[in-house]
Protein backbone atom coordinates (compact mmCIF):
# COMPACT_ATOMS: atom_id res chain seq x y z
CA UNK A 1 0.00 0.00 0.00
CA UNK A 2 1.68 3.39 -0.61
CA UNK A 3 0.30 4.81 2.19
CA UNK A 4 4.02 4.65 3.69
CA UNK A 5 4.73 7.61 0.72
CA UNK A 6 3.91 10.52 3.07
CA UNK A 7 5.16 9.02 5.77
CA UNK A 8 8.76 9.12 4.49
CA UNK A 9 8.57 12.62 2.76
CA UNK A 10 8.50 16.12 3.50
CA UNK A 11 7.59 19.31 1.70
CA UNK A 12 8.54 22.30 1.97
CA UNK A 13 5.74 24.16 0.30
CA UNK A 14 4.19 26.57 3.04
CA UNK A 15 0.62 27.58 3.22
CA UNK A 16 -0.69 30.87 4.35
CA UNK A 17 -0.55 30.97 7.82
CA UNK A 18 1.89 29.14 8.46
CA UNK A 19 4.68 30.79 10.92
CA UNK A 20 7.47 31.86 8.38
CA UNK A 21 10.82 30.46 8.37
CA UNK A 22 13.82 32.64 8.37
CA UNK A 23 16.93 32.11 6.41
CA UNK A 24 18.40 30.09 8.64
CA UNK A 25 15.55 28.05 9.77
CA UNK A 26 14.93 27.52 5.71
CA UNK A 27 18.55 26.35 5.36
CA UNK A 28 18.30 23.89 7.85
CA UNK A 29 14.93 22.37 6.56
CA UNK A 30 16.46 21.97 3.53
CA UNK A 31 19.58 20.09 4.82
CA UNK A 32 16.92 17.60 7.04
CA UNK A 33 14.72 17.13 3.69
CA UNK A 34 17.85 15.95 2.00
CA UNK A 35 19.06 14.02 4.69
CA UNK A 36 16.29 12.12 5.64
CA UNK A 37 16.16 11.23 1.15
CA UNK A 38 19.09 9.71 1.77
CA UNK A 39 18.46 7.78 4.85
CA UNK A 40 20.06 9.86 7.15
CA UNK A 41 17.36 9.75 10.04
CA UNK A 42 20.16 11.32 12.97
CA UNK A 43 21.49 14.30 10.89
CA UNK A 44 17.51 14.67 9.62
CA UNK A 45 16.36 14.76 13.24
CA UNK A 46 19.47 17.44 14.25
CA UNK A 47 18.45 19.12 11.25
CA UNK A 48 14.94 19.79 11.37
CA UNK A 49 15.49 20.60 15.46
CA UNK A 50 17.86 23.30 14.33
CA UNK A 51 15.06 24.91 12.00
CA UNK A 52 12.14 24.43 14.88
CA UNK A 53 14.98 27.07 17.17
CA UNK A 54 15.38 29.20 14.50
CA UNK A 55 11.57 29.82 13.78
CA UNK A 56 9.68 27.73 16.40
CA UNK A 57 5.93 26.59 14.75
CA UNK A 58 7.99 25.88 11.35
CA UNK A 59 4.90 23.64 10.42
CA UNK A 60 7.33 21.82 7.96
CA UNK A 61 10.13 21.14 10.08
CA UNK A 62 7.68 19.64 12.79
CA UNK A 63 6.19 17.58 9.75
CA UNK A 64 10.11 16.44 9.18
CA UNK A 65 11.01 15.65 12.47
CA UNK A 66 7.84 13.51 12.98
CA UNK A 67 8.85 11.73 9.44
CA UNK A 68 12.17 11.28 11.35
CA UNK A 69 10.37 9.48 14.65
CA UNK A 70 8.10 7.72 12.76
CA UNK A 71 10.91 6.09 10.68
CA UNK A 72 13.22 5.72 13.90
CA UNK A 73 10.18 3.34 15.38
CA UNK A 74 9.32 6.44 17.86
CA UNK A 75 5.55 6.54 17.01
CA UNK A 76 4.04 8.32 20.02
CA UNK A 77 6.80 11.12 19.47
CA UNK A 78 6.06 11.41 15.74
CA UNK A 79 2.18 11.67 16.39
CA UNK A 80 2.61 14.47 18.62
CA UNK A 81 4.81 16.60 15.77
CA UNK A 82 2.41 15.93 13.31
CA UNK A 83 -0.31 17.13 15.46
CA UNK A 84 1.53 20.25 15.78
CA UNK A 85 2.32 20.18 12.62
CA UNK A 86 -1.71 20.60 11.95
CA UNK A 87 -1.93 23.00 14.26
CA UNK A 88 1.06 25.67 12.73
CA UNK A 89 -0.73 25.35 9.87
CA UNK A 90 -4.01 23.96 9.16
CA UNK A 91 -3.87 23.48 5.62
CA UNK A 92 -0.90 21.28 5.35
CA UNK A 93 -2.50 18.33 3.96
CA UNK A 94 0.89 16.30 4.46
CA UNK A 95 0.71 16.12 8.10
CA UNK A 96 -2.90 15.73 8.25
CA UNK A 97 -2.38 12.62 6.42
CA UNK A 98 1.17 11.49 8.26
CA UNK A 99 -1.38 11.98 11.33
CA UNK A 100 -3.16 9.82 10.39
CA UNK A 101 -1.23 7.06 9.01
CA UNK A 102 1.09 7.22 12.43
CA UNK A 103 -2.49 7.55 14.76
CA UNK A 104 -3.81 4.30 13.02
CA UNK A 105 -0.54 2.35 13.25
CA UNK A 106 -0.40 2.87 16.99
CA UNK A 107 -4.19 2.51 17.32
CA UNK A 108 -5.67 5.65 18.07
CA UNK A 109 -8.82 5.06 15.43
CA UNK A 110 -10.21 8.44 16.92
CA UNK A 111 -7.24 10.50 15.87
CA UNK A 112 -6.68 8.72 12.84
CA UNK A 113 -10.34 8.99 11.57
CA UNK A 114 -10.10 12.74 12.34
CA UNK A 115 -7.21 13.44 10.75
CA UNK A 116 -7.91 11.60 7.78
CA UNK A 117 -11.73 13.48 7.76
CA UNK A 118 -9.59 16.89 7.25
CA UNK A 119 -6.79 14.99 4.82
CA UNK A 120 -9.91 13.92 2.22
CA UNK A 121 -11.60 17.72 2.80
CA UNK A 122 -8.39 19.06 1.67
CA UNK A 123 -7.36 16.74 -0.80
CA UNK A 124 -10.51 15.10 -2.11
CA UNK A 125 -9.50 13.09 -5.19
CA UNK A 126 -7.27 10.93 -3.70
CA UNK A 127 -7.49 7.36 -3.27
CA UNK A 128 -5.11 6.78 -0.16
CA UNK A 129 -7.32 9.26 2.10
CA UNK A 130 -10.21 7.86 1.42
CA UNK A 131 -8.62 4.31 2.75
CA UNK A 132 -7.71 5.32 5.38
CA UNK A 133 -10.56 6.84 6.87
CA UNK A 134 -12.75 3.72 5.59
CA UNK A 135 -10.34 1.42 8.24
CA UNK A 136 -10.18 3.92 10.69
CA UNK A 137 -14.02 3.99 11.08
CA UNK A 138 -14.46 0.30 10.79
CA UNK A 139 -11.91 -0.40 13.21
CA UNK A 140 -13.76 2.63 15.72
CA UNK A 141 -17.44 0.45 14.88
CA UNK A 142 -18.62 3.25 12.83
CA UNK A 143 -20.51 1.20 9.72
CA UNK A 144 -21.85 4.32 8.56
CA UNK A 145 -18.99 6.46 8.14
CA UNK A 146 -16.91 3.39 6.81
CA UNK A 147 -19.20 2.07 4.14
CA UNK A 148 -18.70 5.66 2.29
CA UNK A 149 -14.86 5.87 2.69
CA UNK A 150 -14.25 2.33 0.85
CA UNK A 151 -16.89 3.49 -1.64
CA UNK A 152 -14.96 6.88 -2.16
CA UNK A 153 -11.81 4.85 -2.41
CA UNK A 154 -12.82 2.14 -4.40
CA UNK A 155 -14.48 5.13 -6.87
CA UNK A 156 -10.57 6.54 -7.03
CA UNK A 157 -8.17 4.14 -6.84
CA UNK A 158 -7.17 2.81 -10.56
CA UNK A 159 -3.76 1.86 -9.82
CA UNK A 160 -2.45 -1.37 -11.04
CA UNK A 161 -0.20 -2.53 -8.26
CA UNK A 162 -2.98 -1.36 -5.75
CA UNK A 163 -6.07 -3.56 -7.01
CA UNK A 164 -5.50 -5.77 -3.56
CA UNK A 165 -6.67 -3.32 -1.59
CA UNK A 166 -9.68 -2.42 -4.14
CA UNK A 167 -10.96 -6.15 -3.49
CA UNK A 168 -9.92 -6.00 0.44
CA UNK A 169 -12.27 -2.72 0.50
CA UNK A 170 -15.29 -4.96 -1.75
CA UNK A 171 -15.15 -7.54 1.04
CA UNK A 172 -15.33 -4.90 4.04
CA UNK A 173 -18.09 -3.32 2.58
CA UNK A 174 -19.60 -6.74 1.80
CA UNK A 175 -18.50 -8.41 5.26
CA UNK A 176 -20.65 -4.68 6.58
CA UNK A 177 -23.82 -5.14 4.81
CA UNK A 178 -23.52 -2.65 1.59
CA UNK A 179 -23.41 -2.86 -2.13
CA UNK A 180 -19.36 -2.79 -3.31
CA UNK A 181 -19.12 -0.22 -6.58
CA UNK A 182 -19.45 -1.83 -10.30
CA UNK A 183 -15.90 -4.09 -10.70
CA UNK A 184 -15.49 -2.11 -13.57
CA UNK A 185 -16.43 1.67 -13.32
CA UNK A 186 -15.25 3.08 -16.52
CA UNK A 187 -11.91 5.41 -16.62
CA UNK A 188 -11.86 7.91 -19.07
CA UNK A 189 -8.68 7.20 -21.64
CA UNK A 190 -7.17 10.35 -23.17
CA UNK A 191 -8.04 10.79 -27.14
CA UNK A 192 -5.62 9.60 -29.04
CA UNK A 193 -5.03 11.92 -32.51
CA UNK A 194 -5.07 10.20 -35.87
CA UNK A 195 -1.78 10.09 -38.09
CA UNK A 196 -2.34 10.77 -41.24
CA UNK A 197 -1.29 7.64 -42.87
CA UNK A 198 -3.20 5.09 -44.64
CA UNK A 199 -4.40 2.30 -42.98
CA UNK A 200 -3.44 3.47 -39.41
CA UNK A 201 -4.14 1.48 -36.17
CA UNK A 202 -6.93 1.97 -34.58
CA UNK A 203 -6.81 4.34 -31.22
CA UNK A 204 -6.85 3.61 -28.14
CA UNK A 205 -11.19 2.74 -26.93
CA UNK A 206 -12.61 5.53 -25.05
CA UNK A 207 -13.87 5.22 -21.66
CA UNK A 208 -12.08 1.86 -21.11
CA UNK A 209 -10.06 1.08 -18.20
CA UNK A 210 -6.23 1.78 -19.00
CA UNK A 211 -4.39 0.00 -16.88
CA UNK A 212 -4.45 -3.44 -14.78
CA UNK A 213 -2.57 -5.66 -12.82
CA UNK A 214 0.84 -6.80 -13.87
CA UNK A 215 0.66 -10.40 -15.20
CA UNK A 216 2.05 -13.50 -13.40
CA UNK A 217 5.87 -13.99 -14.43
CA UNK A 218 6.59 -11.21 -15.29
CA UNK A 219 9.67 -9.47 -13.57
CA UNK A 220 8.70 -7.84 -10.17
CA UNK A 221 8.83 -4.15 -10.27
CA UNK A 222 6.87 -1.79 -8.12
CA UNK A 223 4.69 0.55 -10.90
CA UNK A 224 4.58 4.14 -10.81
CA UNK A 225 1.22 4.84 -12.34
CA UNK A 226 1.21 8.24 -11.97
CA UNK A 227 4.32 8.91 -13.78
CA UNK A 228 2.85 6.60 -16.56
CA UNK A 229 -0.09 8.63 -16.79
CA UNK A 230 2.34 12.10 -17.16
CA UNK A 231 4.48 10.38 -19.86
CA UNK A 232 0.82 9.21 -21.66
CA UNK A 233 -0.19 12.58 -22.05
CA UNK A 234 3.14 13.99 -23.14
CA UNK A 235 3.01 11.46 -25.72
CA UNK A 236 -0.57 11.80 -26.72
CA UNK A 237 0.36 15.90 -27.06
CA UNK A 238 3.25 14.91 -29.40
CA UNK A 239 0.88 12.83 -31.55
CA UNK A 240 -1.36 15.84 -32.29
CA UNK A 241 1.72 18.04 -33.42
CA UNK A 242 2.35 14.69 -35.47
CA UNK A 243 5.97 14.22 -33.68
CA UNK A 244 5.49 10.52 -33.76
CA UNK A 245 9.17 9.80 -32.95
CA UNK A 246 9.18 11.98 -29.66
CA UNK A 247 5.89 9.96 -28.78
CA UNK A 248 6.73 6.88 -29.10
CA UNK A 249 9.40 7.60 -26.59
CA UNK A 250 7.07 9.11 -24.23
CA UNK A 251 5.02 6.01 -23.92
CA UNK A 252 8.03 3.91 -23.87
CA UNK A 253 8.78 6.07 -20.97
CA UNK A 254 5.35 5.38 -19.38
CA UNK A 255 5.93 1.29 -19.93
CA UNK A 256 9.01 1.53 -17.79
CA UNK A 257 7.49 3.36 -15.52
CA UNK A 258 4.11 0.60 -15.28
CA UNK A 259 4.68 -2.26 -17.55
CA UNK A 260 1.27 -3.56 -16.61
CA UNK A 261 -0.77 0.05 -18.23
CA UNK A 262 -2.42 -1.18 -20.78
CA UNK A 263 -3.24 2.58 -22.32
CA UNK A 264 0.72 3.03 -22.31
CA UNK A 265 1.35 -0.34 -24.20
CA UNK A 266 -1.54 0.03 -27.08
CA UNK A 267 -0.45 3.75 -27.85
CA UNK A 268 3.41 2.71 -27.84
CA UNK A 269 2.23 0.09 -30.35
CA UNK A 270 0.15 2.56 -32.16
CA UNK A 271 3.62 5.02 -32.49
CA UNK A 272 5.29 1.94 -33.54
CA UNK A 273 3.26 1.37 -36.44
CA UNK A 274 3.22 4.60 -37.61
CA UNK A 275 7.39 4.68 -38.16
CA UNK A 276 6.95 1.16 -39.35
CA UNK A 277 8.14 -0.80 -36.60
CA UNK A 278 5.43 -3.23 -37.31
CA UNK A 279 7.24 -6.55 -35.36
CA UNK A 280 7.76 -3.97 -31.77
CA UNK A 281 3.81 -3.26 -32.58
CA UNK A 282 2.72 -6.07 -32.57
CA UNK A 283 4.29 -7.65 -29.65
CA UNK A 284 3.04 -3.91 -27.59
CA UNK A 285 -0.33 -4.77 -28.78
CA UNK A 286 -0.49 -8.73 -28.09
CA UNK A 287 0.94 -7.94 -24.93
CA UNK A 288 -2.14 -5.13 -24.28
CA UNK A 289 -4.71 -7.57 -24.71
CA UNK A 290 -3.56 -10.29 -22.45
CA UNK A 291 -3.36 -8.11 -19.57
CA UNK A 292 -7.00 -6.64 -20.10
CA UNK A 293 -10.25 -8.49 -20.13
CA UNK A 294 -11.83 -5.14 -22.07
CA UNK A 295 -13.42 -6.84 -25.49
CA UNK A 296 -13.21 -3.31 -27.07
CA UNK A 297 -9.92 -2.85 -26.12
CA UNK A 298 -8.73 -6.72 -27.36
CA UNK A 299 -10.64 -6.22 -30.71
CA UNK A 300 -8.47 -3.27 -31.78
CA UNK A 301 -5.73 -4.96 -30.69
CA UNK A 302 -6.27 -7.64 -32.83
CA UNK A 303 -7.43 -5.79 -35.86
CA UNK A 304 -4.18 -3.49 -35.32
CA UNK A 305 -2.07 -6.95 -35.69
CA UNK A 306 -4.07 -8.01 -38.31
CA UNK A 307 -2.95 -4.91 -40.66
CA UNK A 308 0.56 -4.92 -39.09
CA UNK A 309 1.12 -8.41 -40.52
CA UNK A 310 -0.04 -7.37 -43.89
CA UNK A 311 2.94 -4.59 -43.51
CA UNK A 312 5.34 -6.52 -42.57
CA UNK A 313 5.13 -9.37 -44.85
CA UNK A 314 5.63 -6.48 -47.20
CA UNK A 315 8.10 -4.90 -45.69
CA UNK A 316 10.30 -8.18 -45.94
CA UNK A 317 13.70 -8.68 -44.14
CA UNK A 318 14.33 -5.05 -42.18
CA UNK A 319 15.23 -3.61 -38.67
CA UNK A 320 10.98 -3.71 -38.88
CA UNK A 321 9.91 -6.79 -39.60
CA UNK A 322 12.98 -7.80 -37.22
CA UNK A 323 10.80 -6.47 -34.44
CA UNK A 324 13.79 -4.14 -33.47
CA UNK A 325 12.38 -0.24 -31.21
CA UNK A 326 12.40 2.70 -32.73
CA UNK A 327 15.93 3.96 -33.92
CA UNK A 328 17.49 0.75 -33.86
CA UNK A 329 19.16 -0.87 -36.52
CA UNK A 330 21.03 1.26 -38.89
CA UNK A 331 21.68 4.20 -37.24
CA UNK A 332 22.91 6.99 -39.41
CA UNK A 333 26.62 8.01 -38.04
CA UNK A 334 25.39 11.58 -38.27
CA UNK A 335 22.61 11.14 -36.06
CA UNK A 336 25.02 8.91 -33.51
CA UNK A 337 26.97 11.89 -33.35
CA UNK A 338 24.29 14.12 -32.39
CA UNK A 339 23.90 11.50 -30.08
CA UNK A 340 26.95 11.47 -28.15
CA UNK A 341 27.48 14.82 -27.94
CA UNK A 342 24.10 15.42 -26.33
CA UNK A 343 25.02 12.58 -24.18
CA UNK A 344 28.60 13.98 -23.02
CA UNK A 345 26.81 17.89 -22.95
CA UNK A 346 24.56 15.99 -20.23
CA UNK A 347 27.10 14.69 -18.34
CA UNK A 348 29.19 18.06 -18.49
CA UNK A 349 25.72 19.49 -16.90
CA UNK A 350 25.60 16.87 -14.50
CA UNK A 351 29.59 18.23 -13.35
CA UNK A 352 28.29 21.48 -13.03
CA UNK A 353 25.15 20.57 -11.15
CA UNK A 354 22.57 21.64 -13.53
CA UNK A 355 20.52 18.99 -13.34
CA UNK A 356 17.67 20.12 -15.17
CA UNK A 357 19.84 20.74 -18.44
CA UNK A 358 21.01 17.73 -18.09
CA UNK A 359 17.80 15.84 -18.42
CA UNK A 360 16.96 18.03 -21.66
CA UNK A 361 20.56 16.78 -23.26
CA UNK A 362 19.97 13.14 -22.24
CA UNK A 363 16.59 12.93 -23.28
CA UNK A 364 17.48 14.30 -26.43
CA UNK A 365 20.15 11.75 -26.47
CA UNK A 366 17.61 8.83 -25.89
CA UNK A 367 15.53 9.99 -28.59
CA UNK A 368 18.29 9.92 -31.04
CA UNK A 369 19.97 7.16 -29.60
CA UNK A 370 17.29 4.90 -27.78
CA UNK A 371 19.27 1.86 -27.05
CA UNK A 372 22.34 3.83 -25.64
CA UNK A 373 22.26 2.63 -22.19
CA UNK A 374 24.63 4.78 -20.82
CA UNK A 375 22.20 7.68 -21.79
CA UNK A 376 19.45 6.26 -19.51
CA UNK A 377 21.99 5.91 -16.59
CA UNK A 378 23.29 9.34 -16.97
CA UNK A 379 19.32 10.76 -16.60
CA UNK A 380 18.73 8.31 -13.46
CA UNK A 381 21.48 10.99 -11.85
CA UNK A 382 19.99 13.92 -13.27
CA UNK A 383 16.88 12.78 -11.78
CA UNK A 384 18.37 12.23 -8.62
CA UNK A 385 19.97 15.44 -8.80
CA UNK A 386 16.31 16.71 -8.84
CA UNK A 387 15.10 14.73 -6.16
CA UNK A 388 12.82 12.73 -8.93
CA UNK A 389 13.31 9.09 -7.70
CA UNK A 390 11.04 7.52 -8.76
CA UNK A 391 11.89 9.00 -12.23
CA UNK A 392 16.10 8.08 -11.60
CA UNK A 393 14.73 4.49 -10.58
CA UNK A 394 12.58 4.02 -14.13
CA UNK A 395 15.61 4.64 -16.06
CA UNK A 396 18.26 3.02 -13.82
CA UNK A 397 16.00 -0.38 -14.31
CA UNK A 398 15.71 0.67 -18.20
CA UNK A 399 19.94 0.76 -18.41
CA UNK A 400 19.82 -2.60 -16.62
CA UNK A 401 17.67 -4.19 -19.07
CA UNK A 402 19.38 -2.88 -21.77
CA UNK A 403 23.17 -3.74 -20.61
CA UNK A 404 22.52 -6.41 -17.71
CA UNK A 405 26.42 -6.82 -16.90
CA UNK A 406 26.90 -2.93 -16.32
CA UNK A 407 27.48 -1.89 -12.39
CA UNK A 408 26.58 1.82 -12.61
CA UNK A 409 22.92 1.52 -12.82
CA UNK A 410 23.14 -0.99 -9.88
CA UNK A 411 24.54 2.10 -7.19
CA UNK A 412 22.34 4.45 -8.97
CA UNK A 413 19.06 2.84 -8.14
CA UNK A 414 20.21 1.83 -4.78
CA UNK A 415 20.26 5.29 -4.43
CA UNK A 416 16.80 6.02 -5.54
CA UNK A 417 15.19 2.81 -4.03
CA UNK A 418 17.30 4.43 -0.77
CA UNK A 419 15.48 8.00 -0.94
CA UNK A 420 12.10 6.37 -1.86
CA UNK A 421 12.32 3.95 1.22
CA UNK A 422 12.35 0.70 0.06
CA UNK A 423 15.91 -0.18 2.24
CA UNK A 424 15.53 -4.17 1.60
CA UNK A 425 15.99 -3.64 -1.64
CA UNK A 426 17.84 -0.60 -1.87
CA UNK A 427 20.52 -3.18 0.97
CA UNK A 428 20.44 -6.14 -2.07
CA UNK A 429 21.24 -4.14 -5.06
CA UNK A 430 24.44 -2.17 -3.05
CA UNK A 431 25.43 -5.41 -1.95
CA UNK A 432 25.72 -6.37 -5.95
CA UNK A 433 27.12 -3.36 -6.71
CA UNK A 434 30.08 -4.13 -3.99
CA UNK A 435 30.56 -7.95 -5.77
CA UNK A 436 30.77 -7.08 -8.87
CA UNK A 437 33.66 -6.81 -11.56
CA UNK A 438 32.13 -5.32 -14.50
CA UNK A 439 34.79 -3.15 -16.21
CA UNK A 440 32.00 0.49 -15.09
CA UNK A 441 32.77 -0.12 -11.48
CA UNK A 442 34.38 2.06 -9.07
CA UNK A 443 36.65 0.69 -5.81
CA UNK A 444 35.53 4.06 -3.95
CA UNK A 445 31.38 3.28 -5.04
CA UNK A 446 32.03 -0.02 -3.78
CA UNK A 447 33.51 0.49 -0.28
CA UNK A 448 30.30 2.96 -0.09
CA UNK A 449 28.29 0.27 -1.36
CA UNK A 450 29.62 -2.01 1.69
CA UNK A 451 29.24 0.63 4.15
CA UNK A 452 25.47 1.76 3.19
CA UNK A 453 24.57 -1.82 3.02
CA UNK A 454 25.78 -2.93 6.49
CA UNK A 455 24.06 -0.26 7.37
CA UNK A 456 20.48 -1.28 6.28
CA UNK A 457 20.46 -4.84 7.50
């Protein structure tokens, strides 16, 4: 459940009436958000104290230092900053939720329920709230006030890798007496624009569910729907300005990031088709309609293949036909060029810390390069370097896939699995970092590998 994703944040975005932080008090925020991203719960905790004697009331720095308790297994402690938290400034929807996530781990149902009431007032549309509040009340005896909280969640949450809780909410509400929502509420699916080309695939269906639950086998990776659904509608904006190269690595983008959308695999094999990768098409679109039971959805699927085939048995033996991604195969040594100099301007950026340069020169490099793998691990740091980890983490796992022997991408989403929480397996991938001998590894990486390991057992 990703519940724990307040929980192990903080924001520094102040609301109005909040008491405001001087320089100093800012500065030292700052240095306990970035420590506690990296793990660093003691120099977090000095951190954060140091801004609450600066500018006492810092609603944020409370909201840290609770984030800090929590983490640190000091519950009681952390429920009591977040309370004050709520109180510096009543609009901070972060602690109101950290409330009540901390209040319902300890058992307080009362505060929790409260706390999440104000959370869903202030932040209505989304799912995790709504959750929440549902257990919260059933756990107080409240039927009433439950029944409508699963409903509410149930209504919002159309996350892939969070469908167990959908059906653990169906049998509460069942197990209480009520009616659970339709199984399949309809989710509206952006428009996809037309190229105009003959015999194009047919869009994506309207008002269809987009994405589902990754199928058995396939590689465990935790989703990031929500950075799926950005990437979708970068790509579907690039369609209508007919930059079908650019989209097609926009929804390849959105794969990484949830291999199990079905939305993000149909359109990739729709951009596919249109630069006349008809094999890579086909395979997106087979793969689209076995992990959906939508019969609108599997029908264009099929009849997609169905002209694909045609194409390719015309196209005869190509990079195509081959089933190879765009921009693979012959590669024009012009356009490798462009390439690696986009890729070494990124890195250059990445020296000078401007990380958001960076990502424009790498992504430019992917999209002229796609299957430089080095690229992809050079944009995990510039996402790190922007504090985007679940972004860094996408692209680390893409490099991996791509060049399986390489070590770099192995510290780098360490790093970002680190920062996002997940320490098991953040602990596992440092370990294989420190063990391994691939000519990309680094003695100094690997003592730190050792040391940051040890330290999460």
């Amino acid at each position: 459940m990703v519940l724990r994703r307040f929980v192990i944040a903080v924001s520094a975005t102040l609301l109005l009436g909040a008491a405001e932080p001087s320089a100093s008090a800012r500065a030292a925020f700052e240095r306990g958000e970035a420590a506690l991203s990296a793990g660093r719960t003691d120099e977090a905790g000095a951190a954060f104290r140091e801004a609450l004697a600066a500018t006492p009331g810092y609603a944020a720095a409370l909201n840290g230092l609770g984030s800090v308790l929590f983490r640190k297994g000091q519950v009681s402690e952390a429920i009591t900053r977040f309370r004050e938290a709520t109180q510096a400034d009543p609009g901070f929807k972060m602690a109101y939720f950290n409330l009540g996530y901390a209040a319902r781990k300890a058992g307080d149902a009362a505060t929790a329920a409260q706390a999440y009431e104000r959370y869903t007032q202030l932040e209505p549309n989304d799912a995790d709230g709504y959750y929440g509040l549902g257990e919260s009340y059933r756990q107080l005896g409240q039927k009433d006030k439950a029944i409508p909280a699963y409903q509410a969640y149930i209504a919002r949450e159309k996350r892939p890798g969070e469908q167990v809780w959908v059906r653990k909410a169906r049998e509460y509400l069942v197990s209480m007496g009520a009616e659970p929502p339709p199984a399949s509420a309809p989710v509206p699916a952006s428009a996809s624009a037309q190229p105009a080309v003959a015999e194009q695939p047919a869009s994506f269906p309207e008002s269809r569910a987009a994405s589902v639950a990754p199928a058995v086998g396939e590689p465990e990776r935790t989703p990031n729907p929500a950075l799926a659904a950005s990437r979708i509608r970068d790509g579907d904006a690039l369609l209508k300005e007919r930059r079908y190269r650019e989209a097609a690595f926009a929804f390849l983008d959105a794969t990484h990031a949830d291999p199990g959308h079905v939305e993000a695999l149909f359109k990739l094999g729709n951009a596919m088709a249109v630069l006349g990768y008809y094999g890579q098409a086909v395979e997106k679109w087979e793969r689209a309609a076995k992990l959906t039971q939508d019969a609108t959805i599997r029908q264009s699927a099929q009849d997609n293949i169905a002209r694909a085939r045609v194409k390719m048995a015309q196209a005869g033996v190509s990079p195509q036909a081959a089933g190879q991604p765009p921009g693979s195969g012959p590669v024009a040594d012009t356009t490798r060029a462009q390439a690696r100099r986009a890729y070494e301007q990124g890195v250059q950026r990445i020296g000078s810390r401007d990380y958001g340069g960076a990502l424009t020169s790498l992504t430019q490099a992917i999209q002229l390069e796609p299957m430089l793998a080095v690229a992809y691990t050079a944009r995990g740091s510039a996402n790190i370097g922007l504090r985007r980890y679940a972004e860094a983490a996408a692209d680390y796992q893409y490099a991996l896939e791509l060049e399986p022997g390489s070590a770099s991408p192995l510290y780098g989403l360490a790093e970002s699995y680190r920062a996002l929480g997940r320490n098991a397996e953040a602990r596992v991938l440092y370990e294989r970092y420190a063990a391994s001998s691939a000519t990309d590894v680094r003695a100094q990486l690997q003592e730190e590998s050792r040391q940051k390991a040890a330290k999460l057992r």
